[in-house]
PDB file of N, CA and C in Angstrom:
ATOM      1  N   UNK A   1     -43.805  13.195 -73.405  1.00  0.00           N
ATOM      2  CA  UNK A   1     -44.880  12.309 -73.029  1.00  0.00           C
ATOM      3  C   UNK A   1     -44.794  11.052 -73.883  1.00  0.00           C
ATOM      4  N   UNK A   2     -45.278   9.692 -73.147  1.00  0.00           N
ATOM      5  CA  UNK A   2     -45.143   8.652 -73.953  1.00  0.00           C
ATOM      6  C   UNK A   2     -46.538   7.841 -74.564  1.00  0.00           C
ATOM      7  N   UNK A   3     -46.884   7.196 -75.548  1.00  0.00           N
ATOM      8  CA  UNK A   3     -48.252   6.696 -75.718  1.00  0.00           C
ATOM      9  C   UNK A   3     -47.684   5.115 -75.347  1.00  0.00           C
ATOM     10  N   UNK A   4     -48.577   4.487 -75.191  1.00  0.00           N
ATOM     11  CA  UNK A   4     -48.776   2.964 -75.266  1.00  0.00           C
ATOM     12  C   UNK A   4     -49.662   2.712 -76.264  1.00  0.00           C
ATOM     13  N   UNK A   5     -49.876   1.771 -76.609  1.00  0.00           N
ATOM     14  CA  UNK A   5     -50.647   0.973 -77.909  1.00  0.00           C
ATOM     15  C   UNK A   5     -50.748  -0.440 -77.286  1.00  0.00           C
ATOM     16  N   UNK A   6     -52.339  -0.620 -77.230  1.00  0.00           N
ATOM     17  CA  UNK A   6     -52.052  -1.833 -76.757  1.00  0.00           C
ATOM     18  C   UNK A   6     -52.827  -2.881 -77.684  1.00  0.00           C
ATOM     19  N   UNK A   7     -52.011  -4.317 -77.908  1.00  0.00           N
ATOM     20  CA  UNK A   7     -52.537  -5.118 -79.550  1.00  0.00           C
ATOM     21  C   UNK A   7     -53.275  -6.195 -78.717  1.00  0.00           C
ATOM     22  N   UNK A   8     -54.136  -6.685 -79.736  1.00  0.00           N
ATOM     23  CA  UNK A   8     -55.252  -7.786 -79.248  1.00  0.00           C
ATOM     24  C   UNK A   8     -54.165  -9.053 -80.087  1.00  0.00           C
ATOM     25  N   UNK A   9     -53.691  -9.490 -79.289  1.00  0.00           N
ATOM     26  CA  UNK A   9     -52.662 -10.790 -79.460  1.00  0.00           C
ATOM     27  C   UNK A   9     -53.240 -12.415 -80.470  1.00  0.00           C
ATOM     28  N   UNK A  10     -54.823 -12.192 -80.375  1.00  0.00           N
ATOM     29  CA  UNK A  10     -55.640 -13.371 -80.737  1.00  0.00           C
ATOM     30  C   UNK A  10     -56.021 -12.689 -82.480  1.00  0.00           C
ATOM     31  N   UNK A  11     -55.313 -13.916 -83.532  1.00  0.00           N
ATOM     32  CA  UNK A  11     -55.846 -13.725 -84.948  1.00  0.00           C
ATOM     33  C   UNK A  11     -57.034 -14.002 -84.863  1.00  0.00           C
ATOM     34  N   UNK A  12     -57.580 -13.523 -86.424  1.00  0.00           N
ATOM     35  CA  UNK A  12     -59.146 -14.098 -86.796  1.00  0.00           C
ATOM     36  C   UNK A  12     -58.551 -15.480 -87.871  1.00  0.00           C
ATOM     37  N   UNK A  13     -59.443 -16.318 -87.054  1.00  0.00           N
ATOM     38  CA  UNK A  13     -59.345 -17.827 -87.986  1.00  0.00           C
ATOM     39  C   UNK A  13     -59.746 -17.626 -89.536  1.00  0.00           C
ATOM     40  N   UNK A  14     -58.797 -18.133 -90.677  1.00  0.00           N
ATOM     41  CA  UNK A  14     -59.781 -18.365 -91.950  1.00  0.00           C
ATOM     42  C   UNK A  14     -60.901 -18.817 -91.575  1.00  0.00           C
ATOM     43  N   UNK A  15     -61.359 -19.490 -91.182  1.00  0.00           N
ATOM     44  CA  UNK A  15     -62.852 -19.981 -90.846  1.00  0.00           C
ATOM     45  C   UNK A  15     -63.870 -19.289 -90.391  1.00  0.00           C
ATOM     46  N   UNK A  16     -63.215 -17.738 -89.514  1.00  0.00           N
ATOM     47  CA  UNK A  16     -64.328 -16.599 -88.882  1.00  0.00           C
ATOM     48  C   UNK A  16     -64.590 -15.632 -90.419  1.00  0.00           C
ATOM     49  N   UNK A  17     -63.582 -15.570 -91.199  1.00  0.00           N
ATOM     50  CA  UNK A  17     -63.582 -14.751 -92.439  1.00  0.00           C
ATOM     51  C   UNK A  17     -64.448 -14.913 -93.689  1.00  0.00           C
ATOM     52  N   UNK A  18     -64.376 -16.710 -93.737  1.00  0.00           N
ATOM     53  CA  UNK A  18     -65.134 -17.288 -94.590  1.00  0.00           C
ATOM     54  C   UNK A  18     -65.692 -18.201 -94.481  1.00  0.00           C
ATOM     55  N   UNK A  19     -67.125 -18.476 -95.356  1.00  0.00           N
ATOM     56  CA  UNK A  19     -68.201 -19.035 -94.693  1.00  0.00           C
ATOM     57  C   UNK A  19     -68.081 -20.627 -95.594  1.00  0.00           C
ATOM     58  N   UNK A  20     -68.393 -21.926 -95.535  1.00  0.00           N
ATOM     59  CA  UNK A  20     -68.089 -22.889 -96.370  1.00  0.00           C
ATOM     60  C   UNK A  20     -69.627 -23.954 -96.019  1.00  0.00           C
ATOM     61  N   UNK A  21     -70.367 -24.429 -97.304  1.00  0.00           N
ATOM     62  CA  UNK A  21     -71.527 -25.301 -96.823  1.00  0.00           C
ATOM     63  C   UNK A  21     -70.815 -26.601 -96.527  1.00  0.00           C
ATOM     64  N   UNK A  22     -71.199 -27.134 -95.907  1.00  0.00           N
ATOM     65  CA  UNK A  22     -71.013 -28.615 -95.458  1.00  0.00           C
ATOM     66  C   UNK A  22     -70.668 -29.442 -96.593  1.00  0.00           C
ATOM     67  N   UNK A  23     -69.675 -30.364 -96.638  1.00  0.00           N
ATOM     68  CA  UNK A  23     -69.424 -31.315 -97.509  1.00  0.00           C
ATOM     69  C   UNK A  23     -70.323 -32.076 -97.981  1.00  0.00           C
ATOM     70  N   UNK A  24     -70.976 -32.561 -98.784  1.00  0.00           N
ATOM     71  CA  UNK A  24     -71.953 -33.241 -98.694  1.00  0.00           C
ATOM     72  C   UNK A  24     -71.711 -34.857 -98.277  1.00  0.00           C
ATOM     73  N   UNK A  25     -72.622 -35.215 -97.995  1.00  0.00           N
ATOM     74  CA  UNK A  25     -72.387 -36.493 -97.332  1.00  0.00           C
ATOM     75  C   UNK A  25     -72.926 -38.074 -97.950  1.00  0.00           C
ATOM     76  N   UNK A  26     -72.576 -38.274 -97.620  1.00  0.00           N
ATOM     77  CA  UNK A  26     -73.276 -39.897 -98.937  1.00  0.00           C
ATOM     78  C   UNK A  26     -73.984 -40.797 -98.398  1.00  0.00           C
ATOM     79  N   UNK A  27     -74.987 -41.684 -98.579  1.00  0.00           N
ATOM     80  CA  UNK A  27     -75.733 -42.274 -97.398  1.00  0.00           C
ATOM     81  C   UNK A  27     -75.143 -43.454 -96.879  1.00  0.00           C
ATOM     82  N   UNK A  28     -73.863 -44.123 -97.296  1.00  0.00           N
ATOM     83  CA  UNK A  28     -73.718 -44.750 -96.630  1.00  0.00           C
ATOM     84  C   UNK A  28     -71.779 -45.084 -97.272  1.00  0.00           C
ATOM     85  N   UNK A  29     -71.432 -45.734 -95.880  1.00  0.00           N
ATOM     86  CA  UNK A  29     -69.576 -45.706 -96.852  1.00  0.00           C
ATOM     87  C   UNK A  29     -69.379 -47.373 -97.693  1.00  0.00           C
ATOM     88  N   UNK A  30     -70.676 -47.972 -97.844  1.00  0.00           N
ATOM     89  CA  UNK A  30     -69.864 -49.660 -98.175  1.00  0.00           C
ATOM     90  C   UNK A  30     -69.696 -48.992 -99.365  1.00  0.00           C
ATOM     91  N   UNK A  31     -68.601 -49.792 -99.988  1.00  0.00           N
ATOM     92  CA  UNK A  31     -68.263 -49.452-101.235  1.00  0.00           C
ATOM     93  C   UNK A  31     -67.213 -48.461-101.331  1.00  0.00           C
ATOM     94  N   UNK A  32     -67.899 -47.731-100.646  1.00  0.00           N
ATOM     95  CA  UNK A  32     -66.609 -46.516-101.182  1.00  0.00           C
ATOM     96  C   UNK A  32     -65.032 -46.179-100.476  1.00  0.00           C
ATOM     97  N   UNK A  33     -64.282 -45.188-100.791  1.00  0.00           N
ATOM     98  CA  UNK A  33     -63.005 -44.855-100.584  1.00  0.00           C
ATOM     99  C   UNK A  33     -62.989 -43.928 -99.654  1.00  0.00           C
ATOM    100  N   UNK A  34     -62.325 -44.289 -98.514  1.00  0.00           N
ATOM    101  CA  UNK A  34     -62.166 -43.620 -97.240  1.00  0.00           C
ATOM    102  C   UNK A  34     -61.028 -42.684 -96.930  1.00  0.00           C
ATOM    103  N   UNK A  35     -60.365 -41.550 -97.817  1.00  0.00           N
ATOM    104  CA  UNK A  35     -58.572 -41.005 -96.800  1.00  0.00           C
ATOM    105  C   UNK A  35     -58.780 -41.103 -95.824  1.00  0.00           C
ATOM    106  N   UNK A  36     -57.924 -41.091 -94.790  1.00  0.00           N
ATOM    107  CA  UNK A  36     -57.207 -41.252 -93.862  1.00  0.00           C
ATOM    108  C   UNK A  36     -56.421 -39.847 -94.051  1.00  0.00           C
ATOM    109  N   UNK A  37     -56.637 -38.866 -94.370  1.00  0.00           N
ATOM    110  CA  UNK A  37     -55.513 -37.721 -93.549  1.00  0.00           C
ATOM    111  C   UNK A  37     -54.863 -36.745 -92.677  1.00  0.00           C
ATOM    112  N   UNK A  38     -53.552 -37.321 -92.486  1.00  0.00           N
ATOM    113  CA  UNK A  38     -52.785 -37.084 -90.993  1.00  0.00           C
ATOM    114  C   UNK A  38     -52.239 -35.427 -91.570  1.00  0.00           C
ATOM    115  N   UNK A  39     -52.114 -34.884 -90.895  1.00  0.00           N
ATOM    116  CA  UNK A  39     -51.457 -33.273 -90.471  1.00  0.00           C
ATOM    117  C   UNK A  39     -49.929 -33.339 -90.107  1.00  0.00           C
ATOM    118  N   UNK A  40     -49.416 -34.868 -89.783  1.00  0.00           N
ATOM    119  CA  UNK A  40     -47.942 -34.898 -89.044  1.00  0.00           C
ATOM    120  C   UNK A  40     -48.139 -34.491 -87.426  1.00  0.00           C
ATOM    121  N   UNK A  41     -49.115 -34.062 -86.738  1.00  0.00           N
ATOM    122  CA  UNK A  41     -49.104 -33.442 -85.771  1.00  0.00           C
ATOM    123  C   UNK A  41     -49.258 -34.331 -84.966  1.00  0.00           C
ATOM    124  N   UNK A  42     -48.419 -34.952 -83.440  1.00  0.00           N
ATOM    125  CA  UNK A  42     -48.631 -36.009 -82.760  1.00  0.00           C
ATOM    126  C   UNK A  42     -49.812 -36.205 -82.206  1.00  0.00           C
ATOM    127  N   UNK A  43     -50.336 -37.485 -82.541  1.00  0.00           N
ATOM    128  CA  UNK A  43     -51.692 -37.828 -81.568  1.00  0.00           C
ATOM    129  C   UNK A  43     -52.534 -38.313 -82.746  1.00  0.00           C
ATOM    130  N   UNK A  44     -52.214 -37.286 -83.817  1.00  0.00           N
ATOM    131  CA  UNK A  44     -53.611 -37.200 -85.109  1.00  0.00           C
ATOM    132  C   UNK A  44     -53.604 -38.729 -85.504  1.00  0.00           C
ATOM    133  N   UNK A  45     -52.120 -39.194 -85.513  1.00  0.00           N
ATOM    134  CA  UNK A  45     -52.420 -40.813 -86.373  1.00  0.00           C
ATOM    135  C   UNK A  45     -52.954 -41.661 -85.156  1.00  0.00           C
ATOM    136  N   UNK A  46     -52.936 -41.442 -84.420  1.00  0.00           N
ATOM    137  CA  UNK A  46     -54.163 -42.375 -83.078  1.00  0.00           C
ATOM    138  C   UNK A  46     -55.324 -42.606 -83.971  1.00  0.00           C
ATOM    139  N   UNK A  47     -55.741 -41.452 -83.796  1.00  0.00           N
ATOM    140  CA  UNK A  47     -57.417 -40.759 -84.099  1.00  0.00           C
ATOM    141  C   UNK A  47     -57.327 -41.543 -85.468  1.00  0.00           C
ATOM    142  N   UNK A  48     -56.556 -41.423 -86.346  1.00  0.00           N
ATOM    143  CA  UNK A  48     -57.209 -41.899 -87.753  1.00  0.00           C
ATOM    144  C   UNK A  48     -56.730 -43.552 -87.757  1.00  0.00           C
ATOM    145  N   UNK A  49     -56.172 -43.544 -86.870  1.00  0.00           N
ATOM    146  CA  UNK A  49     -55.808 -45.335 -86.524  1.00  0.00           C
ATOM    147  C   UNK A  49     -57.572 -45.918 -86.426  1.00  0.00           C
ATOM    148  N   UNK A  50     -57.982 -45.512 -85.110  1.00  0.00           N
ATOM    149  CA  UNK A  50     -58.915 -45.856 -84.614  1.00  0.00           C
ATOM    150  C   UNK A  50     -60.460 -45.305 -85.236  1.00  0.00           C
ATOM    151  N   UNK A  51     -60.329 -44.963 -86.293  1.00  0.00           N
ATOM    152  CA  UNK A  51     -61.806 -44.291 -86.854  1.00  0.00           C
ATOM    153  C   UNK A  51     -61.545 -45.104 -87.992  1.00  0.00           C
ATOM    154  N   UNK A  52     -60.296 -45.341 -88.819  1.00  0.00           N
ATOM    155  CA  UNK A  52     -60.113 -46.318 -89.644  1.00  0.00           C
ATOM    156  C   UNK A  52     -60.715 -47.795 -89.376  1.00  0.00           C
ATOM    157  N   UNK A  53     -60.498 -48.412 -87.861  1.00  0.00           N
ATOM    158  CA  UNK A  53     -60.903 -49.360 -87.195  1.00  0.00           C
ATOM    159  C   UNK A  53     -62.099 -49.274 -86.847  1.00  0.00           C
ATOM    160  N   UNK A  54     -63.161 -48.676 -86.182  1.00  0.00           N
ATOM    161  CA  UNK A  54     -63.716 -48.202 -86.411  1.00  0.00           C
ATOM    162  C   UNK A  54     -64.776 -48.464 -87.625  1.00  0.00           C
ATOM    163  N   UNK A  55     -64.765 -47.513 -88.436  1.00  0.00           N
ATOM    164  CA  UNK A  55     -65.093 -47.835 -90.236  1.00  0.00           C
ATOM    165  C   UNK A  55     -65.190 -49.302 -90.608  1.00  0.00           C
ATOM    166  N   UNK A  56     -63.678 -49.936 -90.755  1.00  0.00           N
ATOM    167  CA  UNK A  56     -63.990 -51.407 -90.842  1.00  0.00           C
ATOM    168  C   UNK A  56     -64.936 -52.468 -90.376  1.00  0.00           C
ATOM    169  N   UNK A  57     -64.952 -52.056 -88.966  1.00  0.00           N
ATOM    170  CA  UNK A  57     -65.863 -52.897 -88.198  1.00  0.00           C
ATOM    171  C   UNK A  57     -67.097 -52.451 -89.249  1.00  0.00           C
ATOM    172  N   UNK A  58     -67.898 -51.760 -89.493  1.00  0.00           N
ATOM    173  CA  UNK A  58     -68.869 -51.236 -89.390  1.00  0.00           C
ATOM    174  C   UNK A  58     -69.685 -51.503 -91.177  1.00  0.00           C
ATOM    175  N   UNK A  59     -68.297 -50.901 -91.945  1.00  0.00           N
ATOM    176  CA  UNK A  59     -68.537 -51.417 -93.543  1.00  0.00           C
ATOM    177  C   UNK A  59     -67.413 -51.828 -94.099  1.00  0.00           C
ATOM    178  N   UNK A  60     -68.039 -53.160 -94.135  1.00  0.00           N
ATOM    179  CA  UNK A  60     -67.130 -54.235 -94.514  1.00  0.00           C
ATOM    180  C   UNK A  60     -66.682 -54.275 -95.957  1.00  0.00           C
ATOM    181  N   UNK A  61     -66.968 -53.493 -96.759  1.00  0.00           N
ATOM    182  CA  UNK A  61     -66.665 -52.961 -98.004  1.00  0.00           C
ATOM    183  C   UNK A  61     -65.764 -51.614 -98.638  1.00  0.00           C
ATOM    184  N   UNK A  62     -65.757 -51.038 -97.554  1.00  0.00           N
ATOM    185  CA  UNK A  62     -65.181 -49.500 -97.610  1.00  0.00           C
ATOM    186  C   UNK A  62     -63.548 -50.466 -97.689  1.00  0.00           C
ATOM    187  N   UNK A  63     -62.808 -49.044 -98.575  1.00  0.00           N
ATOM    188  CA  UNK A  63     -61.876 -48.955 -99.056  1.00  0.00           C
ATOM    189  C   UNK A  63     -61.250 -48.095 -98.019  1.00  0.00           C
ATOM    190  N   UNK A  64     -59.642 -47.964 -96.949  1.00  0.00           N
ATOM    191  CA  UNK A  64     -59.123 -46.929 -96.526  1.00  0.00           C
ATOM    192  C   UNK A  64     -57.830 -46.803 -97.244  1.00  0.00           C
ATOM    193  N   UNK A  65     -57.676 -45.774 -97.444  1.00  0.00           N
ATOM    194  CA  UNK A  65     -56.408 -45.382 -97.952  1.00  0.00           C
ATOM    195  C   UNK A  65     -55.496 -44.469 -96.863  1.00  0.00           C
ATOM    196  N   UNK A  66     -54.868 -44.350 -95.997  1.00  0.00           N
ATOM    197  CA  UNK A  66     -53.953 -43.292 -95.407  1.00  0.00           C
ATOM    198  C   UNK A  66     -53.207 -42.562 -96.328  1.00  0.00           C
ATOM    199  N   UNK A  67     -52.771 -41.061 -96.003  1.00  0.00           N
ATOM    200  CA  UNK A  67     -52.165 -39.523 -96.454  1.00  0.00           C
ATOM    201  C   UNK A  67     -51.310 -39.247 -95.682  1.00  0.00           C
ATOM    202  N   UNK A  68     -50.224 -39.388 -95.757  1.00  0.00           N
ATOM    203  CA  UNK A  68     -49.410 -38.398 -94.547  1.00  0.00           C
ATOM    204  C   UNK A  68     -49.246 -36.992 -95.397  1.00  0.00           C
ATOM    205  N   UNK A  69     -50.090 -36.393 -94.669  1.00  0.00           N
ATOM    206  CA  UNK A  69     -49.416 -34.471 -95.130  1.00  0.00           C
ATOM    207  C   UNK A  69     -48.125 -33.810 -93.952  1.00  0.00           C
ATOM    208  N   UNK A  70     -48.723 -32.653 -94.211  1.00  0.00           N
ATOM    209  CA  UNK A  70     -48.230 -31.760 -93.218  1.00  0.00           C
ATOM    210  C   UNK A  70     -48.799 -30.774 -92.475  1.00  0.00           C
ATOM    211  N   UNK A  71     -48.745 -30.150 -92.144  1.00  0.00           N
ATOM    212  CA  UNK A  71     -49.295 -28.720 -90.840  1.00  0.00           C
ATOM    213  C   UNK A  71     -50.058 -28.229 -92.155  1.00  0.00           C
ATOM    214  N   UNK A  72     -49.376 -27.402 -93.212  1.00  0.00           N
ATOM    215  CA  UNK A  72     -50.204 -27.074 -94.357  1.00  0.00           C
ATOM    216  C   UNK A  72     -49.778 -27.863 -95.671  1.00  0.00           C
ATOM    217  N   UNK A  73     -50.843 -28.879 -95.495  1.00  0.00           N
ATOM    218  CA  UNK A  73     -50.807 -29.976 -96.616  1.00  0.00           C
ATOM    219  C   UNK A  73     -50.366 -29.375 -97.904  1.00  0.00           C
ATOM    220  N   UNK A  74     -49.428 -29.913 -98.680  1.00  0.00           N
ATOM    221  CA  UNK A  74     -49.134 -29.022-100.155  1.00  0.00           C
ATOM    222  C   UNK A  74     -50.297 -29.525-100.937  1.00  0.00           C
ATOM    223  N   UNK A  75     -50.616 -28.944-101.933  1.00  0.00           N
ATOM    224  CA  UNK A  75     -51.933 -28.999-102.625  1.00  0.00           C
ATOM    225  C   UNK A  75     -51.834 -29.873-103.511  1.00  0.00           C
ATOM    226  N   UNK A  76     -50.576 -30.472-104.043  1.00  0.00           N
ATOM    227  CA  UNK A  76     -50.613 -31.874-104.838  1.00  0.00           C
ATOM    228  C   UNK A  76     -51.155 -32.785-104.444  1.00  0.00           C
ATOM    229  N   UNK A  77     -51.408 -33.042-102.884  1.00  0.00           N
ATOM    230  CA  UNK A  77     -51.502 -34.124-101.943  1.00  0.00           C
ATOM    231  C   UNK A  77     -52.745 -33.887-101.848  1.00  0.00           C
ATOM    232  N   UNK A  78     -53.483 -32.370-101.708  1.00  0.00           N
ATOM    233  CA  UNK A  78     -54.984 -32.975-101.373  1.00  0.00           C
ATOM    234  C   UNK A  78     -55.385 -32.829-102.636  1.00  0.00           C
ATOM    235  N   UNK A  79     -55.318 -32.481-103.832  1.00  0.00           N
ATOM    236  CA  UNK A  79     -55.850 -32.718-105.303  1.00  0.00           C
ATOM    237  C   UNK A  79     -55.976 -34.113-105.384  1.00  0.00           C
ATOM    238  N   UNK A  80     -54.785 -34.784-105.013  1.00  0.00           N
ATOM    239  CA  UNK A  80     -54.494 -36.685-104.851  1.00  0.00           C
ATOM    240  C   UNK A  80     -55.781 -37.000-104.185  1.00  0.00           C
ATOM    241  N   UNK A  81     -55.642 -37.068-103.155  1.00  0.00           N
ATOM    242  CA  UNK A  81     -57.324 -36.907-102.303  1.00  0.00           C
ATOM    243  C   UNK A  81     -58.247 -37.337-102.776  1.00  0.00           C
ATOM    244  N   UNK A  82     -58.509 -35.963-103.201  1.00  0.00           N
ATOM    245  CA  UNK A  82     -59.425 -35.432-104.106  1.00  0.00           C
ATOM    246  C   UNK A  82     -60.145 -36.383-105.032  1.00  0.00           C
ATOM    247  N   UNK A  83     -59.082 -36.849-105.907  1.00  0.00           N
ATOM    248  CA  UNK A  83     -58.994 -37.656-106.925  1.00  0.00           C
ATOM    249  C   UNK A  83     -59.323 -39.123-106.604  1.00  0.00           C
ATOM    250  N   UNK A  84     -58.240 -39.264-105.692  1.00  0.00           N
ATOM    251  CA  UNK A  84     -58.186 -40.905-104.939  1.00  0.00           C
ATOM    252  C   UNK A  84     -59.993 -41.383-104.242  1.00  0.00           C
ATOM    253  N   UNK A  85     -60.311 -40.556-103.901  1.00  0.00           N
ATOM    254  CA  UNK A  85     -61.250 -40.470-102.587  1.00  0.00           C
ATOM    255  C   UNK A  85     -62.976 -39.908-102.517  1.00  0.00           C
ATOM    256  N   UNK A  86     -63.893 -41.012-102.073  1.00  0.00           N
ATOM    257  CA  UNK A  86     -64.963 -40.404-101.844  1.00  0.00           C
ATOM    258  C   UNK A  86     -65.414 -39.746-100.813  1.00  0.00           C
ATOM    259  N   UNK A  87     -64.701 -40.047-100.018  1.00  0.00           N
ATOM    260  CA  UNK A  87     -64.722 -39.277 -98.574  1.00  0.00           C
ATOM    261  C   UNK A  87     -63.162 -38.944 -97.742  1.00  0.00           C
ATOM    262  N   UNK A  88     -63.326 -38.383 -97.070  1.00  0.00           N
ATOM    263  CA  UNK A  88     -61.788 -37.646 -96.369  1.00  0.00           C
ATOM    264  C   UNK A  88     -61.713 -37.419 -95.155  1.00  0.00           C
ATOM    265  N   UNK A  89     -61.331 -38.115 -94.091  1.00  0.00           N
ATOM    266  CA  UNK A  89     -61.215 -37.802 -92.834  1.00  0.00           C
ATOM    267  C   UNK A  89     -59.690 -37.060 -92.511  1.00  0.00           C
ATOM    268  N   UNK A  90     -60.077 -36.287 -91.635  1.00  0.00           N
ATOM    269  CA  UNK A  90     -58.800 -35.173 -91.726  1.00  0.00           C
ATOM    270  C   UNK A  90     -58.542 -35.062 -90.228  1.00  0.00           C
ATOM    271  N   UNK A  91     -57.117 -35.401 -89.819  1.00  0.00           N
ATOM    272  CA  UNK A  91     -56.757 -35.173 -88.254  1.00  0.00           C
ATOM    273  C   UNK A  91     -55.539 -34.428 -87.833  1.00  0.00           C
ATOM    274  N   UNK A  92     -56.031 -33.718 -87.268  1.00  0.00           N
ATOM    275  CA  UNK A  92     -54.525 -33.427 -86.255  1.00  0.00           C
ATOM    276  C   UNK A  92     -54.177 -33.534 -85.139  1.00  0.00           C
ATOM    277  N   UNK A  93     -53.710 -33.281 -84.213  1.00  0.00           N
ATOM    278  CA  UNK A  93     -53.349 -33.731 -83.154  1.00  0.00           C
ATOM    279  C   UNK A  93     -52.481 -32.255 -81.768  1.00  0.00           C
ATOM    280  N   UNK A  94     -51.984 -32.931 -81.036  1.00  0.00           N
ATOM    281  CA  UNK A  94     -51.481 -31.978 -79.982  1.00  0.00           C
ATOM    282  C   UNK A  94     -52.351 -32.480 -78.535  1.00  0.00           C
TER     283      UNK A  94
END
């Protein structure tokens, strides 16, 4: 006699596993330092093209800086961030 086993093909996201509060947010961006970071994934540098543009229009004081990472950013790069940055816009694409 034979068994079958049958697998549920769909992972659980880090994100269903663990719970994270909201970044906090600042009341406003003049002045401050904007990343820009891309994933490498096509499309994402559109999106941070145009939110960069975007931003400008809007506060004429904000600082943008662009990041090129990767799929999983190495952690030197977002410590840099980190460091560089009061705020962080993060894109990917597909």
């Amino acid at each position: 006699m034979f068994g079958l086993e049958v697998l549920n093909p769909v992972a659980v996201s880090q994100g269903e596993l663990e719970k994270y509060a909201p970044a906090p947010r600042p009341d406003t961006l003049n002045g401050k330092t904007v990343g820009l970071l891309w994933n490498s994934k096509r499309g994402g540098e559109v999106a941070l093209a145009k939110a960069g543009e975007l931003l400008q229009s809007r506060f004429r004081d904000a600082k943008l800086v662009r990041y090129d990472g990767s799929v999983h950013c190495e952690t030197e790069l977002l410590k840099q961030v980190k460091k560089d940055c009061d705020v962080v816009i993060g894109s990917t694409g597909d």
